[in-house]
PDB file of N, CA and C in Angstrom:
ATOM      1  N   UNK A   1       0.843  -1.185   0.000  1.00  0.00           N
ATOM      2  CA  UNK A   1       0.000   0.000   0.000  1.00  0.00           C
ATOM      3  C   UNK A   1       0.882   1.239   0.000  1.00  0.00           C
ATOM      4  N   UNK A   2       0.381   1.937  -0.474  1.00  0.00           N
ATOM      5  CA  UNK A   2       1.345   3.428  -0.783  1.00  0.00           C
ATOM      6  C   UNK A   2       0.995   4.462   0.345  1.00  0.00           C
ATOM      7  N   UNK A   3       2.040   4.594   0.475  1.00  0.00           N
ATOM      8  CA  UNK A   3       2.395   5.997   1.917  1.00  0.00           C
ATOM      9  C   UNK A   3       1.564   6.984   1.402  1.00  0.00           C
ATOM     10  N   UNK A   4       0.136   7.698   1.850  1.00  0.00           N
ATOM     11  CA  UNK A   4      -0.096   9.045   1.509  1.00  0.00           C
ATOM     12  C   UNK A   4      -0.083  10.013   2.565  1.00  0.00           C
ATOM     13  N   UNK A   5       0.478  10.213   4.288  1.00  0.00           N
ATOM     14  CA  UNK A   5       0.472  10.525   4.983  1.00  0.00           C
ATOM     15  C   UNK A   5       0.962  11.975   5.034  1.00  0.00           C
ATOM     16  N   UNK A   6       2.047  12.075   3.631  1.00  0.00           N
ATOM     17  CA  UNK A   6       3.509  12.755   4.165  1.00  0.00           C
ATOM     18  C   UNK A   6       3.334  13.315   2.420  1.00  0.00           C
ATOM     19  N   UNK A   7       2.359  13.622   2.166  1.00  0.00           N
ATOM     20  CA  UNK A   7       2.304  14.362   0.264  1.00  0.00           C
ATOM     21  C   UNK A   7       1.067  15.419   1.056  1.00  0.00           C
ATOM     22  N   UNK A   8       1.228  16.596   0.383  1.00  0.00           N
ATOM     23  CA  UNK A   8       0.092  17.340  -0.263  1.00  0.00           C
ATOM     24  C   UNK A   8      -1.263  16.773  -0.545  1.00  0.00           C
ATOM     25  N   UNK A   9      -2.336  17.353  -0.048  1.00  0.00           N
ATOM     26  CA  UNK A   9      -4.283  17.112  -0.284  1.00  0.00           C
ATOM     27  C   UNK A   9      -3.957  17.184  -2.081  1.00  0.00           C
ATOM     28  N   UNK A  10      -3.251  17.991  -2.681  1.00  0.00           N
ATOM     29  CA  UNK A  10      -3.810  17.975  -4.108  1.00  0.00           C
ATOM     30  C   UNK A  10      -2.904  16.686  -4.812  1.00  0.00           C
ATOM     31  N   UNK A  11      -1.517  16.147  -3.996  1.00  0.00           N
ATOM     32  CA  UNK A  11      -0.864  15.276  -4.577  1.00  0.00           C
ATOM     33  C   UNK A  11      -1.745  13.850  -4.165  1.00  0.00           C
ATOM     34  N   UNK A  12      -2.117  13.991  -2.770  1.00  0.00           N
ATOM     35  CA  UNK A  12      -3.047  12.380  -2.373  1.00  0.00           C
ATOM     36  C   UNK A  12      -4.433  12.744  -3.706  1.00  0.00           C
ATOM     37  N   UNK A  13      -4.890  13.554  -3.861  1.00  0.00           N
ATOM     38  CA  UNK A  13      -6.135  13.455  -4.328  1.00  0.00           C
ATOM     39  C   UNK A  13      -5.388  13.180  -6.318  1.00  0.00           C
ATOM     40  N   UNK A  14      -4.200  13.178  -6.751  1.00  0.00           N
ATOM     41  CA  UNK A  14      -3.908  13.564  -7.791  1.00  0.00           C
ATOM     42  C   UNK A  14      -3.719  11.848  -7.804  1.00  0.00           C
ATOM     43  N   UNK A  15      -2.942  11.251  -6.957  1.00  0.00           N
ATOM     44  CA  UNK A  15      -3.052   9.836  -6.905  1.00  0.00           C
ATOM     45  C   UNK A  15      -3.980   8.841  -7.383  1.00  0.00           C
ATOM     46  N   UNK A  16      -4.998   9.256  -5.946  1.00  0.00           N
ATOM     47  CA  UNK A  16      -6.388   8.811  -5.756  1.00  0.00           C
ATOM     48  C   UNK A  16      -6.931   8.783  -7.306  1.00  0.00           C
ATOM     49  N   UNK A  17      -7.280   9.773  -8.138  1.00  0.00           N
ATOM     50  CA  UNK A  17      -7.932   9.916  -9.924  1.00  0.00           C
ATOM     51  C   UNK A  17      -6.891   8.757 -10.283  1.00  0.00           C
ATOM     52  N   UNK A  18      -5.688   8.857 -10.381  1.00  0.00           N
ATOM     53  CA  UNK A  18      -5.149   8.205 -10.900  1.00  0.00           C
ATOM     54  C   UNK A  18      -5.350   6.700 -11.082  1.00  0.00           C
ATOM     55  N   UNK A  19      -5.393   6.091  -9.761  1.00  0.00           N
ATOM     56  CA  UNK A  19      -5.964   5.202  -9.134  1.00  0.00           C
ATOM     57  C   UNK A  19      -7.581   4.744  -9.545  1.00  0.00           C
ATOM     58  N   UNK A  20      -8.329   5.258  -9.614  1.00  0.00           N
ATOM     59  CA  UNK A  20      -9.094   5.653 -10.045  1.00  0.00           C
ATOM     60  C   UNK A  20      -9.650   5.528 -11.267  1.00  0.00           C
ATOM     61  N   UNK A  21      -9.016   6.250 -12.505  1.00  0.00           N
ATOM     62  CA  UNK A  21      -8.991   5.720 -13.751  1.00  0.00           C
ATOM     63  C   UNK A  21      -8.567   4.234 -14.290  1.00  0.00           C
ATOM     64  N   UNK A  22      -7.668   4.256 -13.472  1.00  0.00           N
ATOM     65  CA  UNK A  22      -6.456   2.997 -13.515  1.00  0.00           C
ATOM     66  C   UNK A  22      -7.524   1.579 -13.311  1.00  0.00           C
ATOM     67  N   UNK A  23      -8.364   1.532 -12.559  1.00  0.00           N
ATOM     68  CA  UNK A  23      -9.569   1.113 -12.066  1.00  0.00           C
ATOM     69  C   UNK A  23     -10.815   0.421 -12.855  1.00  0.00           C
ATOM     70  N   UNK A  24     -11.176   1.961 -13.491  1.00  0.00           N
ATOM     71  CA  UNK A  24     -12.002   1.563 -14.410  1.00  0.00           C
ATOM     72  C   UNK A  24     -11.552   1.030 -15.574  1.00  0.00           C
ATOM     73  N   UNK A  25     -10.333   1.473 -16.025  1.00  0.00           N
ATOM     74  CA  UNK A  25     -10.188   1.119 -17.338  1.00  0.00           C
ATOM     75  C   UNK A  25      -9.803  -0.662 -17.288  1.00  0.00           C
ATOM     76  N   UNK A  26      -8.726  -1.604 -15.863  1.00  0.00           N
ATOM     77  CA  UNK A  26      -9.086  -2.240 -15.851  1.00  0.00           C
ATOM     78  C   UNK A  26     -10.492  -3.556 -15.750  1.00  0.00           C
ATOM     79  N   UNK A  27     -11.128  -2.794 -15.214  1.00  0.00           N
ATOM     80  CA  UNK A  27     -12.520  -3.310 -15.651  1.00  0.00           C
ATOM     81  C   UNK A  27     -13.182  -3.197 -16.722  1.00  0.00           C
ATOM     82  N   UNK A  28     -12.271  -2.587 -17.723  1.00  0.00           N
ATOM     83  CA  UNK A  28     -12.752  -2.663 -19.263  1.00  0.00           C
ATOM     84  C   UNK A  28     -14.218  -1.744 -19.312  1.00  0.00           C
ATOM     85  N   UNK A  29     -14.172  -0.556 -18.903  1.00  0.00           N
ATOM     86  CA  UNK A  29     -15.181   0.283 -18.423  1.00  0.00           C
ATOM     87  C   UNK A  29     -15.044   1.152 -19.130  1.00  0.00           C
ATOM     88  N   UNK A  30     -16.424   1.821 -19.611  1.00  0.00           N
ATOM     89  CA  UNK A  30     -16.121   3.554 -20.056  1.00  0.00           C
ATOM     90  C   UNK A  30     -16.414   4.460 -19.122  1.00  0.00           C
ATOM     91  N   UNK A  31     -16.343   5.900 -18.918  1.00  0.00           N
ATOM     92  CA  UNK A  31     -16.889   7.130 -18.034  1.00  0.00           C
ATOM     93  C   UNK A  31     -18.063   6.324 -18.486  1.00  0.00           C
ATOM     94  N   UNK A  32     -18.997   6.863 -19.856  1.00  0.00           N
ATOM     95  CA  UNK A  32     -20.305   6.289 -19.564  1.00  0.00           C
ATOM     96  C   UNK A  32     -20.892   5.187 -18.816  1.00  0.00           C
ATOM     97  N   UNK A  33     -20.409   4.069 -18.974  1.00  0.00           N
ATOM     98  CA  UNK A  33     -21.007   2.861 -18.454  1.00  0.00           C
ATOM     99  C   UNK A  33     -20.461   3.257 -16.900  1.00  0.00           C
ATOM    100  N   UNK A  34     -20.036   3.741 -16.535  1.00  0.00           N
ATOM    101  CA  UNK A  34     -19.537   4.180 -14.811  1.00  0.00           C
ATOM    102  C   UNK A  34     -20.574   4.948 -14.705  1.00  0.00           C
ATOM    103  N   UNK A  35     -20.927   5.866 -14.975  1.00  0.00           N
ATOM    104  CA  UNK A  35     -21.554   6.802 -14.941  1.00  0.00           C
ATOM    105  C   UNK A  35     -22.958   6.395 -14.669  1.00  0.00           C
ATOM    106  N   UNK A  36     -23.153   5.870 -16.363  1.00  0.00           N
ATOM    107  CA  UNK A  36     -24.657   5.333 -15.961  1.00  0.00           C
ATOM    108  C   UNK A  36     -25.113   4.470 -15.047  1.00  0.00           C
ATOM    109  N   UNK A  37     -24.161   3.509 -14.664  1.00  0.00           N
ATOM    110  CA  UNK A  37     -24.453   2.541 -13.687  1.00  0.00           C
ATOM    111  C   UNK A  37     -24.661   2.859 -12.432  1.00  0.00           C
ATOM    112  N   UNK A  38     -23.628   3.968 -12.254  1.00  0.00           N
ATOM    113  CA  UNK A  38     -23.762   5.058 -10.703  1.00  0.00           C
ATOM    114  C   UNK A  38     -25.289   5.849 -10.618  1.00  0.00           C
ATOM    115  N   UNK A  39     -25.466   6.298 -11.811  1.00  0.00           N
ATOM    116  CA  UNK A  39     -26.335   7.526 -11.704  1.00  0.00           C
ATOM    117  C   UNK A  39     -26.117   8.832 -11.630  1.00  0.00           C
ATOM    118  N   UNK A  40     -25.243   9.015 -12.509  1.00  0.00           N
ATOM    119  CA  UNK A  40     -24.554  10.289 -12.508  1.00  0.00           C
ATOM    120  C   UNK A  40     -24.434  10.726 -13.918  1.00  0.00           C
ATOM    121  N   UNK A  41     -23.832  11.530 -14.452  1.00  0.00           N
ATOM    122  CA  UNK A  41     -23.047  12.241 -15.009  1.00  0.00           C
ATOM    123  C   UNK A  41     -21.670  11.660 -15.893  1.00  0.00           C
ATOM    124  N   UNK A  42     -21.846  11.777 -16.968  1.00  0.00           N
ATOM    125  CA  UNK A  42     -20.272  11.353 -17.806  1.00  0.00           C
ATOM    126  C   UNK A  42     -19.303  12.657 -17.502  1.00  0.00           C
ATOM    127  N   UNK A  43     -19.858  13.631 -17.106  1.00  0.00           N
ATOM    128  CA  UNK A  43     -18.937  14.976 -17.209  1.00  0.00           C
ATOM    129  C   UNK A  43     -18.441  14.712 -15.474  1.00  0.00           C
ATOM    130  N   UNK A  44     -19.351  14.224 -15.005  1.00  0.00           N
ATOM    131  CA  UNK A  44     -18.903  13.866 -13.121  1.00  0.00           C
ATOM    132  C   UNK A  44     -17.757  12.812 -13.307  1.00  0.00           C
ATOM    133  N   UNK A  45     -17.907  11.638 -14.107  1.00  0.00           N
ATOM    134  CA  UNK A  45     -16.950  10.972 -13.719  1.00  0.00           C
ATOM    135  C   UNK A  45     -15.717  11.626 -14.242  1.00  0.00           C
ATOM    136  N   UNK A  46     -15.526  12.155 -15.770  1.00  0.00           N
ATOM    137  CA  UNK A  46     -14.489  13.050 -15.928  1.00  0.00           C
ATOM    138  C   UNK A  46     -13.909  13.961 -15.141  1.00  0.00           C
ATOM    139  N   UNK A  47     -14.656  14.308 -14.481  1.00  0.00           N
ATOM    140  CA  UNK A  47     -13.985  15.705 -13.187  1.00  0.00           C
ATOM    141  C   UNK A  47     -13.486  14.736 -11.937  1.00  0.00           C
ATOM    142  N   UNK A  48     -14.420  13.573 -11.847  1.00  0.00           N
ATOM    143  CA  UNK A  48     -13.635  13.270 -10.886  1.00  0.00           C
ATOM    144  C   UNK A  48     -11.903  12.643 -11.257  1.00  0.00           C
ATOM    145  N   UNK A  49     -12.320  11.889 -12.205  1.00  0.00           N
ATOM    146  CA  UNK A  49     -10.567  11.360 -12.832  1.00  0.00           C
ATOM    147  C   UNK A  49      -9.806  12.069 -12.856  1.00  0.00           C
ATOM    148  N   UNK A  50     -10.259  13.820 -13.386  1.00  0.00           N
ATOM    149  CA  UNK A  50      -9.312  14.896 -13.194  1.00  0.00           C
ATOM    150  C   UNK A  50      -8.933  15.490 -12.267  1.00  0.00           C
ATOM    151  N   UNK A  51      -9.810  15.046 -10.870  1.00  0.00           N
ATOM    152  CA  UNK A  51      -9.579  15.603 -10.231  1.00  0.00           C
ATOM    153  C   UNK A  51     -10.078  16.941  -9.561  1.00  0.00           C
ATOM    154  N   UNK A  52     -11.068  17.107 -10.613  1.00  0.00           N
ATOM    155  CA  UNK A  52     -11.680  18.645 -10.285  1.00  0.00           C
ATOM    156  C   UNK A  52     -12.869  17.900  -9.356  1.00  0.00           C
ATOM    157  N   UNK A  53     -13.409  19.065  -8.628  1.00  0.00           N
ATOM    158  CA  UNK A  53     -14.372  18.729  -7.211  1.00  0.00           C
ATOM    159  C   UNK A  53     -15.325  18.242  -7.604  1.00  0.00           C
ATOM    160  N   UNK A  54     -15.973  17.007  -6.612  1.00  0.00           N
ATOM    161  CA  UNK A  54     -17.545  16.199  -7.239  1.00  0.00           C
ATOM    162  C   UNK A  54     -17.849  15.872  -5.717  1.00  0.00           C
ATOM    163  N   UNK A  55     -19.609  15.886  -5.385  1.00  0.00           N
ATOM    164  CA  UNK A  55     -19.647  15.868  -4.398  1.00  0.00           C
ATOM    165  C   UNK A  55     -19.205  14.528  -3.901  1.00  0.00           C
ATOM    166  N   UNK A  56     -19.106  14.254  -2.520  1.00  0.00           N
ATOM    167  CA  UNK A  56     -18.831  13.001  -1.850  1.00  0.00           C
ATOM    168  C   UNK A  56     -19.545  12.026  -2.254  1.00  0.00           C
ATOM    169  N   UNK A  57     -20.837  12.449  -2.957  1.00  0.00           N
ATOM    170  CA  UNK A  57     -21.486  11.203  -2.936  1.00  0.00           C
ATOM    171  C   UNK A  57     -21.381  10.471  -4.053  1.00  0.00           C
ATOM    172  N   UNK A  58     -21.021  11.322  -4.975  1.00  0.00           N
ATOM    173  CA  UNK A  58     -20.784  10.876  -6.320  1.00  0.00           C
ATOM    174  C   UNK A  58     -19.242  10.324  -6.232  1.00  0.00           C
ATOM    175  N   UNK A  59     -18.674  10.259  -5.375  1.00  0.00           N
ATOM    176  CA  UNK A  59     -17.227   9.458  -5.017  1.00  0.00           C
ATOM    177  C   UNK A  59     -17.742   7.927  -4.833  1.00  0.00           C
ATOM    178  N   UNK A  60     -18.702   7.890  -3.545  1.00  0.00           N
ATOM    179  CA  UNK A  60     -19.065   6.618  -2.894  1.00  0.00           C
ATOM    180  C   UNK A  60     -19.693   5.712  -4.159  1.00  0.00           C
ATOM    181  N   UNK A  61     -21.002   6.396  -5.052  1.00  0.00           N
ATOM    182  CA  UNK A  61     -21.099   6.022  -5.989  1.00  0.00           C
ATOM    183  C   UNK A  61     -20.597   5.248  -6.908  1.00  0.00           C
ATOM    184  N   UNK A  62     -19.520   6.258  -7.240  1.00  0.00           N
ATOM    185  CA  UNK A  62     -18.292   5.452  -8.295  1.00  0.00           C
ATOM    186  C   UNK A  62     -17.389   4.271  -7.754  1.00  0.00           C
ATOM    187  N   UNK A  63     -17.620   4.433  -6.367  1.00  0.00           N
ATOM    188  CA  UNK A  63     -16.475   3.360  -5.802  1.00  0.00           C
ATOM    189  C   UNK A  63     -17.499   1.640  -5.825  1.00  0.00           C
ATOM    190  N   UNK A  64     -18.551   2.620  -5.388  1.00  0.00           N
ATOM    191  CA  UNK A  64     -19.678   1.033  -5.622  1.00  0.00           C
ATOM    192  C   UNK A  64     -19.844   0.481  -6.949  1.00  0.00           C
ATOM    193  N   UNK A  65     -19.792   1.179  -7.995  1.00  0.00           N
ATOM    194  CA  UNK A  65     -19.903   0.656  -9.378  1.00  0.00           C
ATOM    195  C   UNK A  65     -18.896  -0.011  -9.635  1.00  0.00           C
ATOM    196  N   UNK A  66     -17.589   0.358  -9.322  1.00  0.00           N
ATOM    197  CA  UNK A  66     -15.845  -0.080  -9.265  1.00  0.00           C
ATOM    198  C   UNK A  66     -16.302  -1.294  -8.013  1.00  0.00           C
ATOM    199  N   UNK A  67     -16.757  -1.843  -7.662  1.00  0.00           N
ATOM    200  CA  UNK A  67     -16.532  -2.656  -6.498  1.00  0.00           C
ATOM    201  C   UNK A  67     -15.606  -2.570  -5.396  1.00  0.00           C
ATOM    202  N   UNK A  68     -15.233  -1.006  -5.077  1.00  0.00           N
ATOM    203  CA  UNK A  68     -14.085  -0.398  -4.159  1.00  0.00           C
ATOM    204  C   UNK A  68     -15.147  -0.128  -2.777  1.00  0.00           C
ATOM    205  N   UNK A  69     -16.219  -0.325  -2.807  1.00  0.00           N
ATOM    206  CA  UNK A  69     -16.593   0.369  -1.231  1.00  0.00           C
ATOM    207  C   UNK A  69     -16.411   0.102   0.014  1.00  0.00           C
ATOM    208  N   UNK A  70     -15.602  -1.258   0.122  1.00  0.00           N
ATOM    209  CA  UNK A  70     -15.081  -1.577   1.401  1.00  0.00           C
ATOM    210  C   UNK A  70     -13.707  -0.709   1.728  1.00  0.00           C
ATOM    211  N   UNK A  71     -13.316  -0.325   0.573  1.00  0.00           N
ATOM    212  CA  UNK A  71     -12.150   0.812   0.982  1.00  0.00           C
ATOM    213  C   UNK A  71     -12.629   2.167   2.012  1.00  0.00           C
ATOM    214  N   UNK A  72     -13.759   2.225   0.828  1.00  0.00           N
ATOM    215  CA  UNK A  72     -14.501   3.510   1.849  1.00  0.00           C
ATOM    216  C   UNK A  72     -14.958   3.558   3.207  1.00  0.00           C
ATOM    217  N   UNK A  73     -15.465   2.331   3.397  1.00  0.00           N
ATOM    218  CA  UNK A  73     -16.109   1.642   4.296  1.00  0.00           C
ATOM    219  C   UNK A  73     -15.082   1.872   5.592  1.00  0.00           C
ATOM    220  N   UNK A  74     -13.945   1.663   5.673  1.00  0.00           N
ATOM    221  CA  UNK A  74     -13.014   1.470   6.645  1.00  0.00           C
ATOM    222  C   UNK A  74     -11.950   2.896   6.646  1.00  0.00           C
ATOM    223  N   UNK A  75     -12.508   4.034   5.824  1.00  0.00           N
ATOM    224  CA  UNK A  75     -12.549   5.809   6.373  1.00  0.00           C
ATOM    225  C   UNK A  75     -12.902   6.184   7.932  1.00  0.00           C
ATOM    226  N   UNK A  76     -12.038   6.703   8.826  1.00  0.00           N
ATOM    227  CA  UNK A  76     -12.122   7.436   9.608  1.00  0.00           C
ATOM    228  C   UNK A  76     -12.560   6.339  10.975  1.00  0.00           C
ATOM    229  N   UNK A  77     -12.400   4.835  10.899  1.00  0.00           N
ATOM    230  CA  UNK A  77     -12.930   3.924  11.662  1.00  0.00           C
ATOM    231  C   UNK A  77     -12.325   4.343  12.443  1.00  0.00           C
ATOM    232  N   UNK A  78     -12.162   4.210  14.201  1.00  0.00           N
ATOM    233  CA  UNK A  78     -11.840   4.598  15.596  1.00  0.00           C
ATOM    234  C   UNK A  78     -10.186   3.553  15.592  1.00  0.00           C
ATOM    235  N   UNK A  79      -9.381   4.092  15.756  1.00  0.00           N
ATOM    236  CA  UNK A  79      -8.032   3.205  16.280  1.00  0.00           C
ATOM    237  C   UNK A  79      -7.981   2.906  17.442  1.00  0.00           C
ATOM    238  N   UNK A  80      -8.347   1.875  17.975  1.00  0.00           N
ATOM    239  CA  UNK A  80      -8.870   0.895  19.016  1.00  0.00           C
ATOM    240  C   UNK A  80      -7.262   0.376  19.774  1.00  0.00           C
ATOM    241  N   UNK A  81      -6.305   0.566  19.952  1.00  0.00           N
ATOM    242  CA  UNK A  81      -5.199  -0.382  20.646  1.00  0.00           C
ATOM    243  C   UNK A  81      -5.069  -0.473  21.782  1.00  0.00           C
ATOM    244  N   UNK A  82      -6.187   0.067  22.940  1.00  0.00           N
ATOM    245  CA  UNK A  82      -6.340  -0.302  24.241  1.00  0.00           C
ATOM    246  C   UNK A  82      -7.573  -0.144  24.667  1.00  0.00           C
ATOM    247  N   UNK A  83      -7.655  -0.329  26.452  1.00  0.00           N
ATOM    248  CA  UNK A  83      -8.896  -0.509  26.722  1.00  0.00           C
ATOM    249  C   UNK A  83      -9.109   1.191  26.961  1.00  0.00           C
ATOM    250  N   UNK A  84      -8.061   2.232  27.138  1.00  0.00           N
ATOM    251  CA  UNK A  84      -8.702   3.565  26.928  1.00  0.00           C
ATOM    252  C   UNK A  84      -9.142   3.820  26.100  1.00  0.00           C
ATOM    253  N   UNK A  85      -7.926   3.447  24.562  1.00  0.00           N
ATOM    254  CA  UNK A  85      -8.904   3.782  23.211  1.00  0.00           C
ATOM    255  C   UNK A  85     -10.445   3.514  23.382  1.00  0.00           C
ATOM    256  N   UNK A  86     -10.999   2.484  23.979  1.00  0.00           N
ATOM    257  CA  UNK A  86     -12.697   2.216  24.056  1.00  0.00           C
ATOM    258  C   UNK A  86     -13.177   2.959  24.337  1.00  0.00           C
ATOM    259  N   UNK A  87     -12.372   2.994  25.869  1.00  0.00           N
ATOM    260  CA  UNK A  87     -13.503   4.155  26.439  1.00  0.00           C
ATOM    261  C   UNK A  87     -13.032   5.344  26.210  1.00  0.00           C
ATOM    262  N   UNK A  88     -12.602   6.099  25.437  1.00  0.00           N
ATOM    263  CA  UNK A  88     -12.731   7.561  25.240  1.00  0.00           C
ATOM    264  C   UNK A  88     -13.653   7.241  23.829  1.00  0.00           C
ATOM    265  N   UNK A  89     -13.245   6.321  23.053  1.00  0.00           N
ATOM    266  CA  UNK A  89     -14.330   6.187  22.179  1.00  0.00           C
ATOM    267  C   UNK A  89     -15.536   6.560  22.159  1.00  0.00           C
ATOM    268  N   UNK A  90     -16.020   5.653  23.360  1.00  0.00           N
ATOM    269  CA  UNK A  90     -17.293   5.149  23.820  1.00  0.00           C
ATOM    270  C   UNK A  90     -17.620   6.189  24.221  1.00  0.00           C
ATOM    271  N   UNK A  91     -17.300   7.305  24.695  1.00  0.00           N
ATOM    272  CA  UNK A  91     -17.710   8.386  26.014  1.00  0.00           C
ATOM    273  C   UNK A  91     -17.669   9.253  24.706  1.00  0.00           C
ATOM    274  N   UNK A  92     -16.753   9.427  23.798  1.00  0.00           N
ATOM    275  CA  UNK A  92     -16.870  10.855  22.178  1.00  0.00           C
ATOM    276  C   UNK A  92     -18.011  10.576  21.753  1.00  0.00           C
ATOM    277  N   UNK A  93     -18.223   9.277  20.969  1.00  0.00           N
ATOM    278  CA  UNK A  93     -19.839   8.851  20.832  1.00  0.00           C
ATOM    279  C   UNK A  93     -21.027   9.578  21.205  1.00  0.00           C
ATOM    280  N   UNK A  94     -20.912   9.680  22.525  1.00  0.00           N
ATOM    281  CA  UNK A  94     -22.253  10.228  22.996  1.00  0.00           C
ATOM    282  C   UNK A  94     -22.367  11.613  22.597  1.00  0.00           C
ATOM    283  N   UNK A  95     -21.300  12.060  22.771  1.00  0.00           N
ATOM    284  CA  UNK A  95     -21.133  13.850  22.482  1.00  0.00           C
ATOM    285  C   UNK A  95     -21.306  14.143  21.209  1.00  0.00           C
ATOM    286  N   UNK A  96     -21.383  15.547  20.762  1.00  0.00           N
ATOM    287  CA  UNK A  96     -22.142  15.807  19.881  1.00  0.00           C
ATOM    288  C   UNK A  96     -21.180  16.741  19.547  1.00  0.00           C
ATOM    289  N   UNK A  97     -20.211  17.554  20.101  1.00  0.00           N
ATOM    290  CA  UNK A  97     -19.420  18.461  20.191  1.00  0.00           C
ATOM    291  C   UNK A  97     -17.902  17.867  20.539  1.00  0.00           C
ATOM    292  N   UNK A  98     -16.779  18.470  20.166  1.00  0.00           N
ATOM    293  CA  UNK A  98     -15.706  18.646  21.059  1.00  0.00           C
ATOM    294  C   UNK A  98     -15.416  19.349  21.764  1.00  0.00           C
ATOM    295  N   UNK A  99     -14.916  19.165  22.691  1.00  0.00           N
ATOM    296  CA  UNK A  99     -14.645  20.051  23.711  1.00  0.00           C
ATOM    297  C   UNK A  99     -13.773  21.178  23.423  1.00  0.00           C
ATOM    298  N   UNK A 100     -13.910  22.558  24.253  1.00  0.00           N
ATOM    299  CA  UNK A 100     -13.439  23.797  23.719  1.00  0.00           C
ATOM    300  C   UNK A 100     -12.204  23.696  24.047  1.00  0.00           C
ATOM    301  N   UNK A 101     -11.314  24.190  23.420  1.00  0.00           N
ATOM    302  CA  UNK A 101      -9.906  24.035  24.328  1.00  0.00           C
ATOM    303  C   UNK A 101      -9.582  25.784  24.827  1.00  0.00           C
ATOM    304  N   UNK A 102      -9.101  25.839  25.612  1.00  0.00           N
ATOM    305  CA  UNK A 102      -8.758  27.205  26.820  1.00  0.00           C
ATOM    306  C   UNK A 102      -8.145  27.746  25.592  1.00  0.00           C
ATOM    307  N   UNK A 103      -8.304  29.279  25.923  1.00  0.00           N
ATOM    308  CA  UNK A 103      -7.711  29.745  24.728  1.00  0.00           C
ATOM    309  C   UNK A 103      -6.689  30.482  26.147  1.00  0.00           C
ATOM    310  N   UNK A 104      -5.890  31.426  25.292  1.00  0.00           N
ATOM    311  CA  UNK A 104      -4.402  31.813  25.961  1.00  0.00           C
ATOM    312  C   UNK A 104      -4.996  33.476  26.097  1.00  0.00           C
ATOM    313  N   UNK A 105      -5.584  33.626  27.385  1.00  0.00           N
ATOM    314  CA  UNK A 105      -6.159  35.032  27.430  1.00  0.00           C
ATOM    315  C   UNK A 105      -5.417  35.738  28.526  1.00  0.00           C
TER     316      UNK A 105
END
């Protein structure tokens, strides 16, 4: 798996299209047939390959037509490596907010 931790939002996202295209075209796919199958737009899937902005949902979309949504699926999941990780988990959960942090007055 490729390091994107330590690049630029426009170099991970320049990847990601890349990836992306790389994707469909192995599945012997056109923008259209992506497109139509999603429910979208041939000009959406083009912007997204390029890279230009498409909403989120039309991401998840394309990843379900690509058979990628377990990638998505496992976005932003909780990093669990103890029994605090749980419970601060468990206790953020309920909240609705983060907490303010003191400002320097």
């Amino acid at each position: 798996m490729l390091e994107l931790n330590l690049n630029k939002p426009s170099e991970v996202v320049k990847r990601l299209c890349e990836r992306l295209r790389t994707e469909r075209l192995a599945l012997q796919m056109t923008q259209t047939e992506v497109a139509g199958r999603a429910g979208i737009g041939t000009n959406t899937v083009s912007n997204l390959e390029a890279g230009r902005n498409v909403g989120f949902e039309n991401v998840v979309r394309v990843a379900m037509v690509l058979g990628r949504i377990q990638e998505l699926d496992g976005l932003f999941l909780p990093k669990l490596d103890s029994l605090d990780d749980i419970r601060r988990y468990e206790i953020s959960a309920k909240r609705h907010r983060a907490k303010r942090k003191p400002s320097d007055a």
